[in-house]
Protein backbone atom coordinates (compact mmCIF):
# COMPACT_ATOMS: atom_id res chain seq x y z
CA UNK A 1 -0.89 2.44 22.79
CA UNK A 2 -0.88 4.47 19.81
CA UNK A 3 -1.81 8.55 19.92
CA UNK A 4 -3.87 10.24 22.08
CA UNK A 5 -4.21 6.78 24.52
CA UNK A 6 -6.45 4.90 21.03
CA UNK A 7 -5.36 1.55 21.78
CA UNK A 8 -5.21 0.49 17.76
CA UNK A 9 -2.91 -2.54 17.36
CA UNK A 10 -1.22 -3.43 14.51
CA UNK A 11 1.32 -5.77 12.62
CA UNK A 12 3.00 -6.29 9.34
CA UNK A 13 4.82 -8.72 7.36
CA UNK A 14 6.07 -9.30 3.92
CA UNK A 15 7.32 -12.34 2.33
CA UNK A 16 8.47 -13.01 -1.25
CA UNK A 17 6.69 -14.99 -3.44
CA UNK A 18 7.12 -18.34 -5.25
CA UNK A 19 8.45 -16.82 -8.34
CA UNK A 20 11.06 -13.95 -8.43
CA UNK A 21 14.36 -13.85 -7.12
CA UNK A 22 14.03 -11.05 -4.69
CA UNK A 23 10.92 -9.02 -2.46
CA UNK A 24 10.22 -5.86 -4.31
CA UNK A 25 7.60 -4.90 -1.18
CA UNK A 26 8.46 -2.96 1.82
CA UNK A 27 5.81 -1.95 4.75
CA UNK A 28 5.97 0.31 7.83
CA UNK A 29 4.21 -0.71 10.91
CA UNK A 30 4.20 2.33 13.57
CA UNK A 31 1.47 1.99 16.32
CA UNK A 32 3.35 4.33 18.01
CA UNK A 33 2.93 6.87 15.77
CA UNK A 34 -0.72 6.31 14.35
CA UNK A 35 1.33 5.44 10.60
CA UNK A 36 1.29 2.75 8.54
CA UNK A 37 2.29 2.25 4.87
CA UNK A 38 3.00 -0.78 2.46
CA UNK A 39 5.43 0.15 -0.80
CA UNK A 40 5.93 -2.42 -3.94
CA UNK A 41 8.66 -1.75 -6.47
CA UNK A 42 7.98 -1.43 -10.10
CA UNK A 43 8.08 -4.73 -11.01
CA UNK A 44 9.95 -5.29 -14.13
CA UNK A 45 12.11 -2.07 -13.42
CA UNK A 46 15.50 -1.80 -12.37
CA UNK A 47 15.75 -1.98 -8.00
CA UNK A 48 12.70 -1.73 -7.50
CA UNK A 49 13.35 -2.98 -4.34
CA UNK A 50 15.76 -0.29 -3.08
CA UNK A 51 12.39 2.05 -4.34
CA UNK A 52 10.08 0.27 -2.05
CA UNK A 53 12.33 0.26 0.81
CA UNK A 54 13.52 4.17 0.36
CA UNK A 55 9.71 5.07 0.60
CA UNK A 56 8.95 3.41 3.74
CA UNK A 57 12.44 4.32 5.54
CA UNK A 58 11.50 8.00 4.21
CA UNK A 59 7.51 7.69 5.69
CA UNK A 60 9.75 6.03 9.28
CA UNK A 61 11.73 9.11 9.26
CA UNK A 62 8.73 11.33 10.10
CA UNK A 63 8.38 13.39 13.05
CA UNK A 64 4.42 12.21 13.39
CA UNK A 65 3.85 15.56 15.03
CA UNK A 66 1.35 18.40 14.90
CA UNK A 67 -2.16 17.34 13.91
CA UNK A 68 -3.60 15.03 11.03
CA UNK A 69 -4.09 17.68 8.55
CA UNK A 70 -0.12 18.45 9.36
CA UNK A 71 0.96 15.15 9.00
CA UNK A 72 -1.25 14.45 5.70
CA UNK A 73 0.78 17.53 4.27
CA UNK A 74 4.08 15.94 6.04
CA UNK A 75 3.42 12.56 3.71
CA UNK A 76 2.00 14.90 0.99
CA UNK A 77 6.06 16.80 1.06
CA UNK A 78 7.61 13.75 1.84
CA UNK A 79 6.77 11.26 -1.29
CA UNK A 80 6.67 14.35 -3.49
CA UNK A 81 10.52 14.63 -2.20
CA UNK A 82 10.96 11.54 -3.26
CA UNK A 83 8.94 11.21 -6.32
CA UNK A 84 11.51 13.79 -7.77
CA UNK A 85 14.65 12.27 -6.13
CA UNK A 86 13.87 9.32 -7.80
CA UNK A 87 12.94 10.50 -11.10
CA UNK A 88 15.98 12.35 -11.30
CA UNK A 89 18.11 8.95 -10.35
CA UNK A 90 19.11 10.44 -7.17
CA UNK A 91 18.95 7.27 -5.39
CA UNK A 92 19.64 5.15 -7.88
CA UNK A 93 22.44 2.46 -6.51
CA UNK A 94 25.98 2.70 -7.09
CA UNK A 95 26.80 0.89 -10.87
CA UNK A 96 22.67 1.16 -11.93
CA UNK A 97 23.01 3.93 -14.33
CA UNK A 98 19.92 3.79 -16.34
CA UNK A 99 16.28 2.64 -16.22
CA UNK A 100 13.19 3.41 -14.11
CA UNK A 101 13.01 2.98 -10.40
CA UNK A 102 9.66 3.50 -8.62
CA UNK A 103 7.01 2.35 -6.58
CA UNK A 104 3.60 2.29 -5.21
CA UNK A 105 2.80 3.43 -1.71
CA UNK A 106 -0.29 3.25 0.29
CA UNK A 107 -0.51 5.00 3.76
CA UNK A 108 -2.68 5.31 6.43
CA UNK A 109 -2.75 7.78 9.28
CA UNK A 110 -4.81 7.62 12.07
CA UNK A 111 -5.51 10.58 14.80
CA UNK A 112 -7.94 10.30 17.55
CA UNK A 113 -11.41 8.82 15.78
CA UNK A 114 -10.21 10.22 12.01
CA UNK A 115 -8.35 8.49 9.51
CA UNK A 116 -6.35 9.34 6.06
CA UNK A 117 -5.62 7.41 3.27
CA UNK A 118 -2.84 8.40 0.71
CA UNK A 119 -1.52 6.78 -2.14
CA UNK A 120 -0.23 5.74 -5.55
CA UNK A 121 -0.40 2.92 -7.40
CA UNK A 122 -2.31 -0.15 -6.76
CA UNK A 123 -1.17 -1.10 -3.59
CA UNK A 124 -4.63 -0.54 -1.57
CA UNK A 125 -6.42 0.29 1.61
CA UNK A 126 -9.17 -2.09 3.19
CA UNK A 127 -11.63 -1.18 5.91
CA UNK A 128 -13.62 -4.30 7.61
CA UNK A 129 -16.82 -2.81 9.51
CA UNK A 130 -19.64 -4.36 10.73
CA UNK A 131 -18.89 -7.72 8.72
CA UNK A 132 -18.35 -5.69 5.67
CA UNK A 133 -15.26 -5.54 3.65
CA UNK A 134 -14.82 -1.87 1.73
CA UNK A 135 -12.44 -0.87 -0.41
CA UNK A 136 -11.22 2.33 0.51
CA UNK A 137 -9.02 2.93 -2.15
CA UNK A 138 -8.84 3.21 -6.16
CA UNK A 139 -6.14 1.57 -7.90
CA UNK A 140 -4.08 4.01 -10.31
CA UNK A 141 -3.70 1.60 -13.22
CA UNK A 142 -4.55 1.30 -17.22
CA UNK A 143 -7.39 -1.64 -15.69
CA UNK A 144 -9.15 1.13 -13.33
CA UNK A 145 -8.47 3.43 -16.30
CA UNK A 146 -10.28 1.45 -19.07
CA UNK A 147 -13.25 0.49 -16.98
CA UNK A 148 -13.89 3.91 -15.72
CA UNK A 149 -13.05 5.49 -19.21
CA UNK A 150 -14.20 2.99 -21.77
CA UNK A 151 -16.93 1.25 -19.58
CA UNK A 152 -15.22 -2.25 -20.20
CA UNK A 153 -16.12 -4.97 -18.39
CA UNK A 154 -13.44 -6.05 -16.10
CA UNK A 155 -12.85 -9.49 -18.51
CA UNK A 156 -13.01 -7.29 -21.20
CA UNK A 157 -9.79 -4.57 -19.27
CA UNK A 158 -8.20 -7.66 -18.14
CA UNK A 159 -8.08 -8.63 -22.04
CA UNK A 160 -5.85 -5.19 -22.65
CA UNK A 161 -1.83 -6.15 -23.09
CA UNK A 162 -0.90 -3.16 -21.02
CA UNK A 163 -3.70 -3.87 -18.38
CA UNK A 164 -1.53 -3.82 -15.08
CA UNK A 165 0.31 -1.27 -15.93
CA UNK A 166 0.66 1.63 -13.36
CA UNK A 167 -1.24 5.15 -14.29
CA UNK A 168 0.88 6.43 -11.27
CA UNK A 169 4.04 5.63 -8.51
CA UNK A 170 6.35 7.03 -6.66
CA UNK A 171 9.34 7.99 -9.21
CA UNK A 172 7.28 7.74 -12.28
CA UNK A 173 6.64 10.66 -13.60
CA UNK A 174 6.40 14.63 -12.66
CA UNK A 175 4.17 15.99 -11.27
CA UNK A 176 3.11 13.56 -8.92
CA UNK A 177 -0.38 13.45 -7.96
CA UNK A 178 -0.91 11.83 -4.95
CA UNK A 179 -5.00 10.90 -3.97
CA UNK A 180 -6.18 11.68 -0.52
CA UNK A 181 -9.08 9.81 1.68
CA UNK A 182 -10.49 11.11 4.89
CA UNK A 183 -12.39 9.33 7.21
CA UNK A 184 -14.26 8.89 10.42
CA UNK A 185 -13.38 5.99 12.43
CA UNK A 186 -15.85 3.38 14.71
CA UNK A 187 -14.94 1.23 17.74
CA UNK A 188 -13.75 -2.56 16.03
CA UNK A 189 -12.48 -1.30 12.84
CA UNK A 190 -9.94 -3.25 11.00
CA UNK A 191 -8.04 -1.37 8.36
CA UNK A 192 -5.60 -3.78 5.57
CA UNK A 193 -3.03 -2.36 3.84
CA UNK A 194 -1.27 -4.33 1.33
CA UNK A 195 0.09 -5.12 -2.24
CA UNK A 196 -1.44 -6.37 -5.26
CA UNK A 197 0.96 -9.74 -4.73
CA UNK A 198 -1.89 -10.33 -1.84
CA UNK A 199 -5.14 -9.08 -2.60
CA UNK A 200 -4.99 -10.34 -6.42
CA UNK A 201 -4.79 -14.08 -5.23
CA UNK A 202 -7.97 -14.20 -2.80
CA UNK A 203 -10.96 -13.22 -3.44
CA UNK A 204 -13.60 -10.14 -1.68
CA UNK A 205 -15.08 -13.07 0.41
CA UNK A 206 -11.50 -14.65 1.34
CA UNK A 207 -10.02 -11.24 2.67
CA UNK A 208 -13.11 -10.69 4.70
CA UNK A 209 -12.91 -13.78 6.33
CA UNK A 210 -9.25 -13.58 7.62
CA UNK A 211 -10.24 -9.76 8.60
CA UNK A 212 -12.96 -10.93 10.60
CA UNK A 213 -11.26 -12.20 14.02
CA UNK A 214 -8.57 -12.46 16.25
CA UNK A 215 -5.34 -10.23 16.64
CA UNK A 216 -4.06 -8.50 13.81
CA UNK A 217 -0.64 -11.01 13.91
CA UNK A 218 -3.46 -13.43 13.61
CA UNK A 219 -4.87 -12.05 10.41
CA UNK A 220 -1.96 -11.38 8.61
CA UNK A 221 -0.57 -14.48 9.04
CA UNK A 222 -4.45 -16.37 7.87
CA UNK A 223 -4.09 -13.92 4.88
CA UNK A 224 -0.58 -15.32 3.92
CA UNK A 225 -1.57 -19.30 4.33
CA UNK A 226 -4.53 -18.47 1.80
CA UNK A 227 -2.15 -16.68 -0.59
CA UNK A 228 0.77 -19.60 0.20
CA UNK A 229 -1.66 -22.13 -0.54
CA UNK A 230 -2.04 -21.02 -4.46
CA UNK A 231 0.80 -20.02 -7.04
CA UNK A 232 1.86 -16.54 -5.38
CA UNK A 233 3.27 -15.58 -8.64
CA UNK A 234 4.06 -12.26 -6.96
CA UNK A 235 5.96 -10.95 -3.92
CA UNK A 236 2.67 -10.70 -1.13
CA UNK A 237 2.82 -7.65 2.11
CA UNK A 238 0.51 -6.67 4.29
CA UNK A 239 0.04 -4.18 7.33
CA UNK A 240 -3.47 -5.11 9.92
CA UNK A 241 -4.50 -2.11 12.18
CA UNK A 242 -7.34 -2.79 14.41
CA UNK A 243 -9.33 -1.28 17.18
């Protein structure tokens, strides 16, 4: 039973996929606490996966008190913290004394019958209602960029070398600007958070389908058979919250 007696139920799970050595994703699952989050290293940076895991041991570590518009500002402090510990190599591990460590982070907060969204990056935020799959979030990358910019196409983004690269992440760059969603939230919703390793190997159709019934354990793990069942070139994480 998660705040205020809203029975939203929830479950996570990462996994790595079938080409790198190590997981680079992380993900928080706190019903308790009405937070979620899913994190994914910088890939091609140095520890990315000791980023990843710093930001959602850091999110853990929060009180959850006070109200939503508290605890927004508590995330808000919180990655900004951390945005600047890691840009400063802070928390870089022992022996690692150059290079870039960051990572995206998408949380979600929920309080009563409202709902926030924060993030960086392109790890995103999914909201199934009424047999409708939205995208709640906008990915901070040079793709987004382009098409909203340059009104490409997205073949003709896709075609850019420097396409997936990140516009913004935890531990990138100062000052961190972090983008904020607020919402009102309806009996049977079904909120996904996850990383690009996931929702870049199925298709709108696909991840509305595995949102569409059962328990979240249930959905998770259909969304990780469709992704296991192609080349998941990339590690894969994801975090269902449901009503």
């Amino acid at each position: 039973m998660s705040r205020h007696g809203i029975p939203w139920r929830s479950a996570g799970r990462t996994q790595r996929g079938k080409v790198r050595a190590r997981n680079e994703d992380a993900f928080l699952d706190c019903p308790q606490r009405g937070c979620w989050a899913v994190a994914d290293g910088m890939g091609g940076h140095r520890a990315g996966d000791v980023a990843s895991q710093w930001v959602a041991s850091s999110l853990a570590s929060l009180s959850g008190q006070g109200s939503l518009d508290q605890r927004v500002e508590a995330v808000r402090r919180c990655l900004q913290s951390l945005n600047w510990q890691l840009g400063h190599g802070l928390r870089r591990p022992a022996g690692d004394l150059d290079g870039t460590m960051g990572s995206t982070v998408v949380t979600l907060l929920l309080e009563g019958s409202r709902a926030a969204c924060v993030w960086a990056g392109d790890s995103r935020c999914y909201l199934w209602r009424g047999q409708n799959l939205y995208q709640l979030s906008r990915d901070h990358s040079l793709l987004r960029q382009l098409m909203d910019e340059q009104q490409l196409s997205l073949e003709q983004a896709r075609a850019h070398p420097d396409a997936r690269a990140l516009t913004r992440a935890i531990g990138a760059r100062e000052p961190l600007n972090l983008e904020v969603l607020e919402l009102s939230t309806r009996p049977g919703d079904v909120f996904l958070l996850c990383s690009d390793g996931l929702y870049q190997s199925l298709s709108h159709g696909e991840l509305g389908r595995a949102l569409s019934m059962g328990t979240p354990q249930q959905m998770v793990d259909r969304l990780f058979a469709a992704v296991m069942r192609g080349t998941a070139r990339d590690d894969l994480t994801a975090v269902v919250v449901q009503s």
